[in-house]
Protein backbone atom coordinates (compact mmCIF):
# COMPACT_ATOMS: atom_id res chain seq x y z
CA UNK A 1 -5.96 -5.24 -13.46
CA UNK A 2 -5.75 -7.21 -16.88
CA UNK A 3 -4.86 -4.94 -18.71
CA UNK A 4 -1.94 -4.06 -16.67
CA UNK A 5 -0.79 -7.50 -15.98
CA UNK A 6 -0.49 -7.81 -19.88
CA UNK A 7 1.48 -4.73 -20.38
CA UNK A 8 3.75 -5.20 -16.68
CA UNK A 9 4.57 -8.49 -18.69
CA UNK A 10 5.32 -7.50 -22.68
CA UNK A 11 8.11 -9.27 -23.86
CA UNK A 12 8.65 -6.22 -25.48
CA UNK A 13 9.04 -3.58 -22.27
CA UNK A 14 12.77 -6.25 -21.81
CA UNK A 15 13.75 -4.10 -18.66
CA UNK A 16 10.91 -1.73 -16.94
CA UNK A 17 12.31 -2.52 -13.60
CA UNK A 18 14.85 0.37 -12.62
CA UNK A 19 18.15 -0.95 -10.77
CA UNK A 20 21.28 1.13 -9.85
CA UNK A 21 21.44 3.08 -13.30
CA UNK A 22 17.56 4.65 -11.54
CA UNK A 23 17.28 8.62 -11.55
CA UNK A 24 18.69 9.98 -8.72
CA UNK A 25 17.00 11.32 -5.69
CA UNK A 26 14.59 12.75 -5.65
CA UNK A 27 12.44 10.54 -7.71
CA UNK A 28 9.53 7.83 -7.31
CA UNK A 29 11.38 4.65 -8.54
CA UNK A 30 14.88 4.71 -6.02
CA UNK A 31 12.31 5.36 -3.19
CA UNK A 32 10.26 2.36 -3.42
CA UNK A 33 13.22 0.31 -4.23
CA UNK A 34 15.61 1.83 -1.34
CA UNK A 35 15.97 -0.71 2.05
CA UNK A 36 14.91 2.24 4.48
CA UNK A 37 16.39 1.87 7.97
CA UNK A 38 14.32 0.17 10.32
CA UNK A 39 13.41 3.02 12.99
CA UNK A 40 10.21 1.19 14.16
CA UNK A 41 8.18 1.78 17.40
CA UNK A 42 9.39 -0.77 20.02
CA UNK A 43 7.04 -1.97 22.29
CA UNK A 44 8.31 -4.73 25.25
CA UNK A 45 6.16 -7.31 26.36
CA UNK A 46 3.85 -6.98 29.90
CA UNK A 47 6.77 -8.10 32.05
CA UNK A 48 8.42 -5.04 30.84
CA UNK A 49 6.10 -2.63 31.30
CA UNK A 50 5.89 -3.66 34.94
CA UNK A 51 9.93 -3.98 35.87
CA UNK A 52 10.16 0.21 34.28
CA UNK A 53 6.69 1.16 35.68
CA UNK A 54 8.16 2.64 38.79
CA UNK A 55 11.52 4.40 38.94
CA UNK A 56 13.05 6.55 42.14
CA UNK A 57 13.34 9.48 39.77
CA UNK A 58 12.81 10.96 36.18
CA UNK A 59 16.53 10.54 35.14
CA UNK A 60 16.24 7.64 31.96
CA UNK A 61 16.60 3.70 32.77
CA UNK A 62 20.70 3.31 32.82
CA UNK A 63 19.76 -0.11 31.39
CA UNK A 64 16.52 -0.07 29.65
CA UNK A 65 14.94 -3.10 28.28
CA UNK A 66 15.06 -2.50 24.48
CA UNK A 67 13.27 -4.66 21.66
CA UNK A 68 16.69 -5.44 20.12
CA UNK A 69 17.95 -6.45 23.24
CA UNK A 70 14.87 -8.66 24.01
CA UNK A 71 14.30 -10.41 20.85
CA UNK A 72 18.70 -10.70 19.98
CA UNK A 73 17.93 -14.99 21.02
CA UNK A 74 15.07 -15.31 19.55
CA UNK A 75 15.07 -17.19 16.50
CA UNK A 76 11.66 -16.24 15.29
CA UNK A 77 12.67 -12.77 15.36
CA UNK A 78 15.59 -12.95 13.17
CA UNK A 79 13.04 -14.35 10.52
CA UNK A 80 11.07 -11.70 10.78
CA UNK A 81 14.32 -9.28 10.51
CA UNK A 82 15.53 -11.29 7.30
CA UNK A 83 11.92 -10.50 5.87
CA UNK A 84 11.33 -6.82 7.18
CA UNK A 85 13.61 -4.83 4.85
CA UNK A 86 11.70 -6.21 1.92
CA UNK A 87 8.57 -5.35 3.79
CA UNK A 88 9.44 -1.86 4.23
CA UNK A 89 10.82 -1.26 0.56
CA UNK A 90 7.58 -3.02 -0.80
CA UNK A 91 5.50 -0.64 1.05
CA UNK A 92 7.25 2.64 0.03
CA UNK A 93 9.27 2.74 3.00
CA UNK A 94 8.33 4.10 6.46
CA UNK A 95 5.75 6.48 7.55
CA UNK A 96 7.34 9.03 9.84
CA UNK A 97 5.20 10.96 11.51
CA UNK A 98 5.77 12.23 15.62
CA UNK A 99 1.87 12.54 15.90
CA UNK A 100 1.15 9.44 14.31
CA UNK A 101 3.71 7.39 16.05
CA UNK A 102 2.88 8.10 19.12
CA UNK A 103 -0.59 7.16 18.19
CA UNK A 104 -0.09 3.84 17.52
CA UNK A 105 2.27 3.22 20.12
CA UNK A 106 -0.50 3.86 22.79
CA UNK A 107 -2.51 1.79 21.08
CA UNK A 108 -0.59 -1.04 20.76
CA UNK A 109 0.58 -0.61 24.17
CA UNK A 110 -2.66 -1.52 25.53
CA UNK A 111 -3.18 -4.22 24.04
CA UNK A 112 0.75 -5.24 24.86
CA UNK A 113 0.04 -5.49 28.39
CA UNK A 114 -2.93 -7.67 27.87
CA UNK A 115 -1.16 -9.83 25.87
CA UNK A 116 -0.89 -14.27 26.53
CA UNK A 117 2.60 -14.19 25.91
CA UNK A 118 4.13 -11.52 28.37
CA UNK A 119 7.80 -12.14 27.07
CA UNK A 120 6.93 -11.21 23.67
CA UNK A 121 8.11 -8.36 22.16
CA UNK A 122 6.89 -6.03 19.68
CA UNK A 123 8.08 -3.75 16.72
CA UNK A 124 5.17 -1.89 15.00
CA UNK A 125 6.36 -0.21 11.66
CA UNK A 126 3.86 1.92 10.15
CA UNK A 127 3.78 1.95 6.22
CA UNK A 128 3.88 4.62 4.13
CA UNK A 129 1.54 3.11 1.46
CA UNK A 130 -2.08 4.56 0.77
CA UNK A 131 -3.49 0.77 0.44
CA UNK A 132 -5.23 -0.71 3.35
CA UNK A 133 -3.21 -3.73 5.26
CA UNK A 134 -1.61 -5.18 8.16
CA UNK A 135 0.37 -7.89 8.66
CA UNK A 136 2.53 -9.74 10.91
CA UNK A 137 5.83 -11.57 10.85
CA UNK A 138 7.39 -14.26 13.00
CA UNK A 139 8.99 -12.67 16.02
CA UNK A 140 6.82 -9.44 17.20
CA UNK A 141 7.29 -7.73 13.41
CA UNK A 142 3.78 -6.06 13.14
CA UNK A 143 3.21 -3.83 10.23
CA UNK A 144 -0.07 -1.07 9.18
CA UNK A 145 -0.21 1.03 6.81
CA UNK A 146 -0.80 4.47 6.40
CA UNK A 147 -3.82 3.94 4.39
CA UNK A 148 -5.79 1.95 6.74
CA UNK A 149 -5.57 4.40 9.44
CA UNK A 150 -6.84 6.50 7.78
CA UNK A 151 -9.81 4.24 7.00
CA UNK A 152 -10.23 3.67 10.58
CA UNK A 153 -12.80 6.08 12.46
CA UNK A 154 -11.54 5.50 16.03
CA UNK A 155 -9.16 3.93 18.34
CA UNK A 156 -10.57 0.73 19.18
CA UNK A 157 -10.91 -0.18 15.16
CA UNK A 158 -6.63 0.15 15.38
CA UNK A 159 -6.62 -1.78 17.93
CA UNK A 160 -8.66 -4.57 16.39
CA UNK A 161 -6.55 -4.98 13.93
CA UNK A 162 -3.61 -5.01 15.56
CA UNK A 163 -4.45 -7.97 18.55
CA UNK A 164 -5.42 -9.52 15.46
CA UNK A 165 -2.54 -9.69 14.08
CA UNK A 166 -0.77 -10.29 17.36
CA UNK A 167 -3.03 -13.09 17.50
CA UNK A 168 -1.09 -14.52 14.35
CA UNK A 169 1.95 -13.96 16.39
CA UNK A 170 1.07 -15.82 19.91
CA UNK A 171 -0.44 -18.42 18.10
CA UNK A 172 3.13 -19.13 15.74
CA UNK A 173 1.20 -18.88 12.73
CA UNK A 174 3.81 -17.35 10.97
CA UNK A 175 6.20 -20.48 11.53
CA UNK A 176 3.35 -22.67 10.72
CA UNK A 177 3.28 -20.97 7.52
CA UNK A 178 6.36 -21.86 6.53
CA UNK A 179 6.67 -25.28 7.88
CA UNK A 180 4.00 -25.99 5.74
CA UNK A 181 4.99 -23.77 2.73
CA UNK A 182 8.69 -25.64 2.87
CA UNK A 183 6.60 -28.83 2.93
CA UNK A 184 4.99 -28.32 -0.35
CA UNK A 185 7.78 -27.03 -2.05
CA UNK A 186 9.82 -30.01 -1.37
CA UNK A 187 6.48 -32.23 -2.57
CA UNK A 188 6.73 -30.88 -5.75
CA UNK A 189 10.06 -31.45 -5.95
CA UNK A 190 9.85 -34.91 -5.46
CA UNK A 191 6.80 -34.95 -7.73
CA UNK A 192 8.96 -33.48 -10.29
CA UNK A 193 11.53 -36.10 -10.28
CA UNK A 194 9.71 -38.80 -10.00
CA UNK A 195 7.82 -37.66 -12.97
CA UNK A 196 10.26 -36.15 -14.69
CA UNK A 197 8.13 -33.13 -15.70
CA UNK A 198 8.87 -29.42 -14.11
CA UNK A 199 4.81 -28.61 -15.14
CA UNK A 200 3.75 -31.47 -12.59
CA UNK A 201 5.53 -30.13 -9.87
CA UNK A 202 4.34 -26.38 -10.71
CA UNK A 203 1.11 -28.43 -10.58
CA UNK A 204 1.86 -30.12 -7.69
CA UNK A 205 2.74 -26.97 -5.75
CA UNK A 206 -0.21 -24.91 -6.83
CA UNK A 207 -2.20 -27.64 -5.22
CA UNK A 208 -0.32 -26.88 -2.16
CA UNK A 209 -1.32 -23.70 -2.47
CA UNK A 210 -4.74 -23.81 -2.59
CA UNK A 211 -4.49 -26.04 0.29
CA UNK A 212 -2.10 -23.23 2.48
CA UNK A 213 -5.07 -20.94 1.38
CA UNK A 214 -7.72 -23.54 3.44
CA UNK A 215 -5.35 -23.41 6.36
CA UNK A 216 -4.69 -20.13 6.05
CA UNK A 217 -8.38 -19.37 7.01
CA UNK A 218 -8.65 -21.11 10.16
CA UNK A 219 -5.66 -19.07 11.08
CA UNK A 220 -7.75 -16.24 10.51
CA UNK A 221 -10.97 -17.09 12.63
CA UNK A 222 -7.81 -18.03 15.48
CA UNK A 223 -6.70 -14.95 15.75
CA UNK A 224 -9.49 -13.06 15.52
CA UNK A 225 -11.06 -14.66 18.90
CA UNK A 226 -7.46 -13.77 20.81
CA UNK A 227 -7.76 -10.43 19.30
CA UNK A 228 -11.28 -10.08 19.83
CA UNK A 229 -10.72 -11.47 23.87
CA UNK A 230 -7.42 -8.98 24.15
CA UNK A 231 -9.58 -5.67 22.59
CA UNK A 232 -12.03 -6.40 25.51
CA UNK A 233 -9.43 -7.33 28.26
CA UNK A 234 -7.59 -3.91 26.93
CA UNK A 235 -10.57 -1.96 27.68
CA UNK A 236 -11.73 -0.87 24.18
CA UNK A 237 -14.86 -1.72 22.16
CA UNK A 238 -14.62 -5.30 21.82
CA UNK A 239 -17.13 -5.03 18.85
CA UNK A 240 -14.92 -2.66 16.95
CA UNK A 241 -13.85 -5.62 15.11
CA UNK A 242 -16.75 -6.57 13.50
CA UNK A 243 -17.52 -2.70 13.00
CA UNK A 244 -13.99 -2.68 11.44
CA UNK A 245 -14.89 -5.83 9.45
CA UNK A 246 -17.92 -4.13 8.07
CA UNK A 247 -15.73 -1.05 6.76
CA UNK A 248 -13.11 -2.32 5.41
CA UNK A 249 -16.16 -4.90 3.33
CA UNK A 250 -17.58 -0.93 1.94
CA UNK A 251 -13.81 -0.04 1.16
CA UNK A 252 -13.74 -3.39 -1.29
CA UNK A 253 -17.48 -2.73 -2.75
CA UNK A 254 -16.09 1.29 -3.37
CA UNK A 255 -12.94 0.00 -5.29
CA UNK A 256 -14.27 -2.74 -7.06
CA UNK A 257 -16.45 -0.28 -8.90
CA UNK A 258 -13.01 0.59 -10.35
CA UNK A 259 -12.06 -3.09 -12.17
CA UNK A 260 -8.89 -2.13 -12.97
CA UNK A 261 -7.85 -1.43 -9.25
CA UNK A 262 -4.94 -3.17 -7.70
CA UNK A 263 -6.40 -4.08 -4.59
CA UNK A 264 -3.02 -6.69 -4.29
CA UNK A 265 -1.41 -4.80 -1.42
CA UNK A 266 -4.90 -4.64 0.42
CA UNK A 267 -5.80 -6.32 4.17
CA UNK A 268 -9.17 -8.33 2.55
CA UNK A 269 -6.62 -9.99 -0.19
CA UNK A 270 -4.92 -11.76 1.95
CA UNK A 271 -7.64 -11.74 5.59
CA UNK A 272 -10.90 -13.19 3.75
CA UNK A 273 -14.06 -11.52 4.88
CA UNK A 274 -17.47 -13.03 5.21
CA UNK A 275 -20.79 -12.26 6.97
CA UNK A 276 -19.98 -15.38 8.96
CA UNK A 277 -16.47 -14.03 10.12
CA UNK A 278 -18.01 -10.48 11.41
CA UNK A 279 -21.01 -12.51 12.84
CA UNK A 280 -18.46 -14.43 14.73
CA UNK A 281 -16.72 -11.55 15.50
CA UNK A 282 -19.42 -9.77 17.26
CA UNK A 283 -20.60 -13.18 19.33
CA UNK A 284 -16.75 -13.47 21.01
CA UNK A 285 -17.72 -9.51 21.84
CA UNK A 286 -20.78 -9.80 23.48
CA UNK A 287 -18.99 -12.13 26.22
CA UNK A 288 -18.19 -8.80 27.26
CA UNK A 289 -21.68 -7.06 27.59
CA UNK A 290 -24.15 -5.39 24.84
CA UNK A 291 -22.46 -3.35 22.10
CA UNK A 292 -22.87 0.10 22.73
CA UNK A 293 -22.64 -0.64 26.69
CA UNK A 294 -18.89 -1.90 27.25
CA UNK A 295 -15.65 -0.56 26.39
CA UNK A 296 -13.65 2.60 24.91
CA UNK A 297 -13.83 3.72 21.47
CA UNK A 298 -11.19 6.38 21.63
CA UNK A 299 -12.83 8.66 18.57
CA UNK A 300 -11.61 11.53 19.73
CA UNK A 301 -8.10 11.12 20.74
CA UNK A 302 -7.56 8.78 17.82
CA UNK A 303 -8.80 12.20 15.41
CA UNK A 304 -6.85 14.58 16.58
CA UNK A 305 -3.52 11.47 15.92
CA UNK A 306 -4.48 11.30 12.21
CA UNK A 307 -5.62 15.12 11.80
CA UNK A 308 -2.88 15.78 8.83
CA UNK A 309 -2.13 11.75 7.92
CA UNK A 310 -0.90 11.97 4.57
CA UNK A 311 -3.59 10.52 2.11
CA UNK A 312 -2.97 8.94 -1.13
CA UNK A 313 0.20 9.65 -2.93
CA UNK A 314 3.28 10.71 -1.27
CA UNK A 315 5.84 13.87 -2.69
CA UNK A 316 8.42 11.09 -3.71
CA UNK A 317 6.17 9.30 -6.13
CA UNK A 318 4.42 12.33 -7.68
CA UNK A 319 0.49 12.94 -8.04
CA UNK A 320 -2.02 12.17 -9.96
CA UNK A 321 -4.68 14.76 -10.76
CA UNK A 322 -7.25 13.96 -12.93
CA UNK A 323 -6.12 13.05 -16.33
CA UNK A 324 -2.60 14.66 -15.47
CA UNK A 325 0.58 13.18 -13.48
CA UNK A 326 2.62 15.71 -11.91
CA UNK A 327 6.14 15.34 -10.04
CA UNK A 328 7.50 18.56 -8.72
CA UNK A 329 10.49 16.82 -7.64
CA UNK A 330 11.86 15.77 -10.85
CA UNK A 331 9.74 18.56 -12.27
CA UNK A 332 7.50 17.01 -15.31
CA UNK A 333 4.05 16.83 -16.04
CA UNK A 334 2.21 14.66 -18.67
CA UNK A 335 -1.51 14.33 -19.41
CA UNK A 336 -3.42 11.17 -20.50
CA UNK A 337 -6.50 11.23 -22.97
CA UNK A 338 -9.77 12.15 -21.47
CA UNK A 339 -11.35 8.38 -20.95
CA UNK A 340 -8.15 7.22 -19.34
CA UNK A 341 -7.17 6.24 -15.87
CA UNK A 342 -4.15 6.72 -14.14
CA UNK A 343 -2.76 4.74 -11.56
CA UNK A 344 0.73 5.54 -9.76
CA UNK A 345 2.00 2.34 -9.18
CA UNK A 346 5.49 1.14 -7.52
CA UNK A 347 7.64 0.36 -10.30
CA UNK A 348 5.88 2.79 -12.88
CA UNK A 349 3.00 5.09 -13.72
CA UNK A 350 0.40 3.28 -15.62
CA UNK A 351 -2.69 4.42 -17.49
CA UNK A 352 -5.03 2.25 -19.16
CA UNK A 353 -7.78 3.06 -21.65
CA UNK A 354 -10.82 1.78 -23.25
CA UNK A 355 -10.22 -0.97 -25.80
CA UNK A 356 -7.80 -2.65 -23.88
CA UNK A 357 -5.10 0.53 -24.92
CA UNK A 358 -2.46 0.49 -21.89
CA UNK A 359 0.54 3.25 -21.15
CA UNK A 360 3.35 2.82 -19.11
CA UNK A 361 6.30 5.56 -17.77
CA UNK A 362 9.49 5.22 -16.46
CA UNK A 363 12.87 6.56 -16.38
CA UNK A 364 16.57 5.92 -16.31
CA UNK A 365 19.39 7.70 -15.66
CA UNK A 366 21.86 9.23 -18.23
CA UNK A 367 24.92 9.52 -16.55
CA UNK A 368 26.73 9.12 -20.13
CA UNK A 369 24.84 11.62 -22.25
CA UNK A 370 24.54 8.96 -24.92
CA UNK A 371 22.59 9.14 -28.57
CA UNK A 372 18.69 8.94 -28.02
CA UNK A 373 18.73 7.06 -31.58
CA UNK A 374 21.58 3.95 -29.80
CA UNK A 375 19.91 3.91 -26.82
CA UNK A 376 16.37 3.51 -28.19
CA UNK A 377 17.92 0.27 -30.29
CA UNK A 378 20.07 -0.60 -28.13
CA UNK A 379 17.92 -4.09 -27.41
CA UNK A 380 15.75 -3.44 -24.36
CA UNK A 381 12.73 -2.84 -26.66
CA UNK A 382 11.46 -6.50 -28.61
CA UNK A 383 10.46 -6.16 -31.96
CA UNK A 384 11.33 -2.46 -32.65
CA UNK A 385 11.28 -1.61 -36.00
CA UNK A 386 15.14 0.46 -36.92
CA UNK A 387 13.31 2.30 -39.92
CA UNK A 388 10.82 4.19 -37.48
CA UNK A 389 13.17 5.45 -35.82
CA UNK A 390 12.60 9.43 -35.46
CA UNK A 391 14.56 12.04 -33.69
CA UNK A 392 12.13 14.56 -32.38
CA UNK A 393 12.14 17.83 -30.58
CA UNK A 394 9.28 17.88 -27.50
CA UNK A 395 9.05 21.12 -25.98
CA UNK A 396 12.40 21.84 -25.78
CA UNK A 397 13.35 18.64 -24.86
CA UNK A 398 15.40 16.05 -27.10
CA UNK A 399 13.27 12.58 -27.85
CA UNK A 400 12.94 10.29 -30.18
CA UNK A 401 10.07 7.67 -31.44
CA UNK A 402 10.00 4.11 -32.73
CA UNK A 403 7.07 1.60 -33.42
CA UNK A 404 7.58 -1.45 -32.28
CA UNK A 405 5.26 -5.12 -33.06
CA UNK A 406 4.87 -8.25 -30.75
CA UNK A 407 2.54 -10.98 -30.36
CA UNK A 408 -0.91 -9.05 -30.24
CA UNK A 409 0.61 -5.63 -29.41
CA UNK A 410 1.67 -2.66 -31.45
CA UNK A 411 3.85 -0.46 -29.88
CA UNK A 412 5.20 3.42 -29.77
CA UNK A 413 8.14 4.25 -27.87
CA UNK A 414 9.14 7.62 -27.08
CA UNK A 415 12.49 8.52 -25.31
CA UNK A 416 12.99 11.82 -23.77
CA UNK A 417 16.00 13.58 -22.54
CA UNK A 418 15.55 16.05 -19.53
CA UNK A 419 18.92 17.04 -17.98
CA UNK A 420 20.94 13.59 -17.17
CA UNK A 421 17.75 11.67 -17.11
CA UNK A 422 15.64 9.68 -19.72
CA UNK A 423 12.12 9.55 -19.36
CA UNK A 424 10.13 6.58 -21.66
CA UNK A 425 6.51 6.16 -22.49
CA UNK A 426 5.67 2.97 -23.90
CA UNK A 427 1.49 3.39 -25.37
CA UNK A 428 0.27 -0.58 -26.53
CA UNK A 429 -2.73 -1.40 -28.28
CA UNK A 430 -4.10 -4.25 -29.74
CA UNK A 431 -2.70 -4.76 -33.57
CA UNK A 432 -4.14 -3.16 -36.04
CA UNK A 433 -5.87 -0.16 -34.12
CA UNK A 434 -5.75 2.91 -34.87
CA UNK A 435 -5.56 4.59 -31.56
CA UNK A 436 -1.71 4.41 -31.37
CA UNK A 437 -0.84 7.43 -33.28
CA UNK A 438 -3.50 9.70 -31.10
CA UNK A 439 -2.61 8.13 -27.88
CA UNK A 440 1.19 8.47 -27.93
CA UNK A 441 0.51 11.74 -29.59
CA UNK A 442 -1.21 13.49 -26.30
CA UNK A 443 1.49 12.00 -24.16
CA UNK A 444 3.95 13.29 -26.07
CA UNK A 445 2.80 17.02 -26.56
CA UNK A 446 1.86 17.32 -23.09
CA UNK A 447 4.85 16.21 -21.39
CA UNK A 448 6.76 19.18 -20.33
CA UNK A 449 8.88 20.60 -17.64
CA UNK A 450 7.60 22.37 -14.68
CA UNK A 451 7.91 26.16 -13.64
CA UNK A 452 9.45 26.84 -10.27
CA UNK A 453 6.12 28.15 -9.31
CA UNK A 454 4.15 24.84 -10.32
CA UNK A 455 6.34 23.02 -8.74
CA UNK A 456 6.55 24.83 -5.50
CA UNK A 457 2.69 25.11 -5.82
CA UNK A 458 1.99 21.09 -5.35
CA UNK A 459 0.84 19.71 -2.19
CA UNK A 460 -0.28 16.28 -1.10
CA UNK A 461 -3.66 14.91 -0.29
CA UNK A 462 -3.85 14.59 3.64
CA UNK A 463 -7.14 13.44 6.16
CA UNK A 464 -8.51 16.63 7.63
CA UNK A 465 -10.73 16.59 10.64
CA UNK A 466 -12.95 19.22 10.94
CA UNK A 467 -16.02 19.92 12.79
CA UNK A 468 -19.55 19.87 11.56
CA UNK A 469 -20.90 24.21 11.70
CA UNK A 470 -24.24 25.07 11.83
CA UNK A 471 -26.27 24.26 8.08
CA UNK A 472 -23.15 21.78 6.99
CA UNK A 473 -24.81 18.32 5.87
CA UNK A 474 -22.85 15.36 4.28
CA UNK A 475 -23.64 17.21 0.82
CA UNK A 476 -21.76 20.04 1.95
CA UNK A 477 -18.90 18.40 3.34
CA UNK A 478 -18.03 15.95 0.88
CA UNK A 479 -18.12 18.91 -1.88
CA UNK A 480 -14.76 19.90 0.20
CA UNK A 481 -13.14 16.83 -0.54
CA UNK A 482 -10.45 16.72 -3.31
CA UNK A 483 -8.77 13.93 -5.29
CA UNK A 484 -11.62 12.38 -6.29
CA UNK A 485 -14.76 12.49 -8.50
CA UNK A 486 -16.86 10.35 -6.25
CA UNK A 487 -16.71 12.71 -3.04
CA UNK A 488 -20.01 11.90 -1.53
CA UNK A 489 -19.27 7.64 -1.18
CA UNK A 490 -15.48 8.38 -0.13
CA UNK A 491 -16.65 10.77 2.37
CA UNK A 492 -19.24 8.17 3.57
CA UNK A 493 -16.58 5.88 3.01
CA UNK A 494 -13.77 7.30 5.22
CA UNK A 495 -16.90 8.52 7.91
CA UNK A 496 -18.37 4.79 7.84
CA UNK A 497 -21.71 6.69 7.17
CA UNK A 498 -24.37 4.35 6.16
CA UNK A 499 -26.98 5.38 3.78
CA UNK A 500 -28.89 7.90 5.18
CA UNK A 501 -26.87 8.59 7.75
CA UNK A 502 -26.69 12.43 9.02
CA UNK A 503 -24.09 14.37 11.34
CA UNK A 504 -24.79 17.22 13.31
CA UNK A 505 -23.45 20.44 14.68
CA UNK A 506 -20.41 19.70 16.61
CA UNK A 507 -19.54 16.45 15.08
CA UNK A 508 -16.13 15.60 13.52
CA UNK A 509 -15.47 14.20 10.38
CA UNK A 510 -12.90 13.43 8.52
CA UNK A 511 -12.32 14.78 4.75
CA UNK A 512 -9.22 14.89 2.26
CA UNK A 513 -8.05 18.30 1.26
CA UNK A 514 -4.35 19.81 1.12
C-alpha cells in the first residue's frame, strides 16, 4: 500500500484523476466516476408488510406503500440520500443482477419484519465492488457488496450482517456520528484561532478522531447484540455471526499475505474484529439454544442466488491476468515485468515492483487530435525534462517518451495515441536506479491493440457452485479455480474450510471459473 500511496501522490503525476475530458464509454475510469441511478431494493418496515399481506385479489396495490413515499418526511433519510450517490459511484456503481436481487431482498425481508422500529424503512443497494463491506447510512440506506456475498457460505451469514447494520440504523448511530464528528470539527476550529496555528487544529481534530474511533467501537458491540437478537427472532442461525466473524478474520489473514493490498474499501477496516467480539457474539446466540440445534442456515437456497455472482473484476474496468491487463472494451493489452503485481484500482491501474519501482495507467480523451510532443509538455507532468522528449512509433500506434525528476523519483512518461484517446504510463523508481529504462521498456513494447477475436474471447471471473462427484477432493477442486495462483487457500477461503477439512460426494462448493 506504500508504495502506491507515494506514487497516487507524486507531485509530478499533476492530474491522474480523469474529469469530463475521460474516454468515452465504454471504459473503466467514466464508470467508477458516473452517479448511477439509484434503482435499489425497497423494503417497508413490519407495519407494511402486514397492511399489503392480504389483498381481495392478485390485481397490484392501487396505492402501494413505497420506500420513497415512506421515508419523503424523514429527515434522516434525506441524509442518507445526499450521501448515497457518492456511495454508489465509490463502489463502481450498482450490482444488477434479477437472481441476486431477489436474494437479498428475502433476506432482508426477514429480518425487516423482526425489526424494533416497525416504521422504518429500508433501501438495500447491492455494490458492484469485489471488496468485502457493508455499511449503513442514516435513514434505512443499507449497502453490501458484491464481494462479500460471495464470501458468505449461506443465508443466515447475509443476514448477520445485515441486522447488524440495521442495528446501526435503530440505534441512530449514524446521526450520532455526525453530531459528534461536527463537534470536533468545530473544536479545532476554535483551537485554531485561539492559537493561531492551522497545524494545532489539524492536531486538535486528529485527536477527535482517534476518540470517534473509541466510540465508534461501542457502536459496534451495540449493534451486533440487536443484530444478533433479530437473526434469532428471524429464524436463522443466530450463531452465523460469529461464524461470519470468523471468515471474514481468514479473508484478512489471506490478503495480508499480499502487503501491498488495499484492504481500504473492506468491512474489518472500518467493523474491528477481535476474539472478544465473536466470543460475544456467540454468548447473545446461545440465548437461543446450542449452536448446531436452533435456527435456519439457508445454504442451499442462498447457492443457487449467487451461482454466477460476478467475481473480481467487472467488463467495464478490464482484467487482470497474471502479469497482463486486458480491456476488450477499449481494446488494449499491456504486460508488466515478471516480479510485478497488478492491481486494478478505481482511478487507475497500478503495478508495483520490487525495490520500491511503482507504474501507473490512465487515459484521456483526445477529442482535438492535438501534438503528442505539446501535450506531453503541456504542464501536467512536474519536472519533465523538454530535451527527452521522443516521438516514437509503438506498434502502430503514435507515442512519445520523456524522463522526468522529482524529489526522490525518476520518472518515464510515455503517451500513446489509439483512435481519439490517449493512453499514459507513468513507471517511478527511486533516483538513480537503473530499472527505469527496462521497466518502461516492457510496458511499452507490450502494449498493443486487441484482435476482434481476443476481445470477443474475454470473460469475467464469476462464483460457480458445483457439486462434489465421486473421487473429487479439495485438491481437485481448487485446481479448477482460475484467477489466482493460490487456489487451494481461496478455495478454502470462499468454502470456510478449515484445515483439514474434507467434502464429500454430493456436497456443493463454491469455485471461480468463467
Amino acid at each position: 500500500m506504500m508504495r502506491r500511496t507515494r506514487l497516487d501522490s507524486m507531485t509530478t503525476w499533476k492530474s491522474p484523476a480523469l474529469s469530463s475530458d475521460a474516454i468515452s464509454t465504454p471504459r473503466r475510469w467514466a464508470c467508477r466516476l458516473m452517479l448511477l441511478s439509484a434503482a435499489a431494493i425497497a423494503l417497508n418496515g413490519c407495519q407494511t408488510l402486514i397492511d399489503q399481506s392480504y389483498q381481495p385479489s392478485v390485481a397490484p396495490s392501487s396505492n402501494p406503500q413505497i420506500v420513497d413515499e415512506v421515508q419523503k418526511n424523514d429527515p434522516r433519510a434525506a441524509m442518507g440520500a445526499r450521501e448515497h450517490p457518492r456511495i454508489v459511484a465509490s463502489y463502481g456503481g450498482e450490482y444488477k443482477d434479477a437472481k441476486t436481487e431477489r436474494l437479498v431482498a428475502r433476506i432482508a425481508g426477514a429480518l425487516t419484519a423482526v425489526s424494533e422500529n416497525p416504521s422504518q424503512s429500508y433501501r438495500i443497494t447491492i455494490l458492484n465492488s469485489p471488496a468485502i463491506n457493508a455499511f449503513a447510512l442514516p435513514g434505512g440506506y443499507l449497502y453490501v457488496t458484491r464481494g462479500l456475498l460471495a464470501l458468505a457460505n449461506d443465508a443466515s451469514e447475509v443476514a448477520a450482517v445485515l441486522s447488524h447494520e440495521m442495528g446501526h440504523v435503530t440505534a441512530n448511530h449514524g446521526i450520532e456520528r455526525q453530531k459528534r464528528e461536527e463537534a470536533e470539527v468545530i473544536a479545532s476550529r476554535v483551537v485554531a484561532e485561539v492559537l493561531s496555528s492551522d497545524i494545532a487544529g489539524k492536531q486538535a481534530l486528529a485527536r477527535g478522531k482517534l476518540r470517534l474511533a473509541a466510540f465508534s467501537r461501542q457502536q459496534e458491540l451495540q449493534a451486533d447484540v440487536i443484530g444478533v437478537r433479530m437473526l434469532g427472532e428471524a429464524g436463522y442461525d443466530p450463531y452465523s455471526a460469529a461464524r461470519f466473524l470468523d471468515s471474514m478474520a481468514a479473508y484478512s489473514r489471506f490478503m495480508s499475505v499480499d502487503p501491498e493490498a488495499d484492504q481500504s474499501l473492506d468491512f474489518l477496516s472500518s467493523h474491528p474484529n477481535s476474539a472478544q467480539r465473536i466470543e460475544l457474539a456467540r454468548t447473545h446466540a446461545r440465548a437461543f439454544g446450542q449452536e448446531g440445534s436452533v435456527g435456519d442456515k439457508g445454504r442451499d437456497y442462498y447457492l443457487d442466488g449467487i451461482d454466477g455472482l460476478l467475481y473480481g473484476d467487472s467488463p467495464e474496468e478490464g482484467y487482470v491476468r497474471g502479469q497482463t491487463f486486458l480491456h476488450g472494451g477499449l481494446g488494449i493489452r499491456f504486460d508488466v515485468p515478471p516480479d510485478f503485481k497488478i492491481d486494478n484500482k478505481v482511478e487507475a491501474v497500478m503495478a508495483t515492483g520490487p525495490n520500491d519501482i511503482a507504474v501507473r495507467f490512465d487515459g484521456v480523451a483526445d477529442n482535438q487530435n492535438q501534438s503528442l510532443t505539446n501535450y506531453i509538455s503541456s504542464g501536467w507532468v512536474t519536472g519533465l525534462d523538454p530535451s527527452t522528449i521522443q516521438p516514437i512509433t509503438i506498434n502502430g500506434m503514435e507515442a512519445v517518451t520523456a524522463r522526468a525528476s522529482a524529489d526522490r523519483w525518476d520518472f518515464d512518461v510515455t503517451v500513446i495515441r489509439n483512435n481519439s484517446q490517449i493512453f499514459r504510463f507513468l513507471t517511478a523508481v527511486p533516483k538513480g536506479s537503473d530499472a527505469l529504462e527496462p521497466t518502461a521498456n516492457v510496458l511499452r513494447t507490450s502494449f498493443r491493440r486487441m484482435t476482434p477475436a481476443e476481445a470477443a474471447s474475454l470473460k469475467p471471473l464469476r462464483i460457480r457452485v458445483v457439486t462434489v462427484r465421486p473421487g473429487e477432493n479439495i485438491s481437485t477442486l481448487a485446481a479448477r479455480m482460475m484467477g489466482t495462483d493460490r487456489k487451494l487457500d481461496l478455495f478454502k477461503l470462499i468454502n470456510a474450510l478449515p484445515t483439514g477439512a474434507a467434502v464429500s460426494t454430493g456436497d456443493r462448493v463454491k469455485i471461480i471459473a468463467e
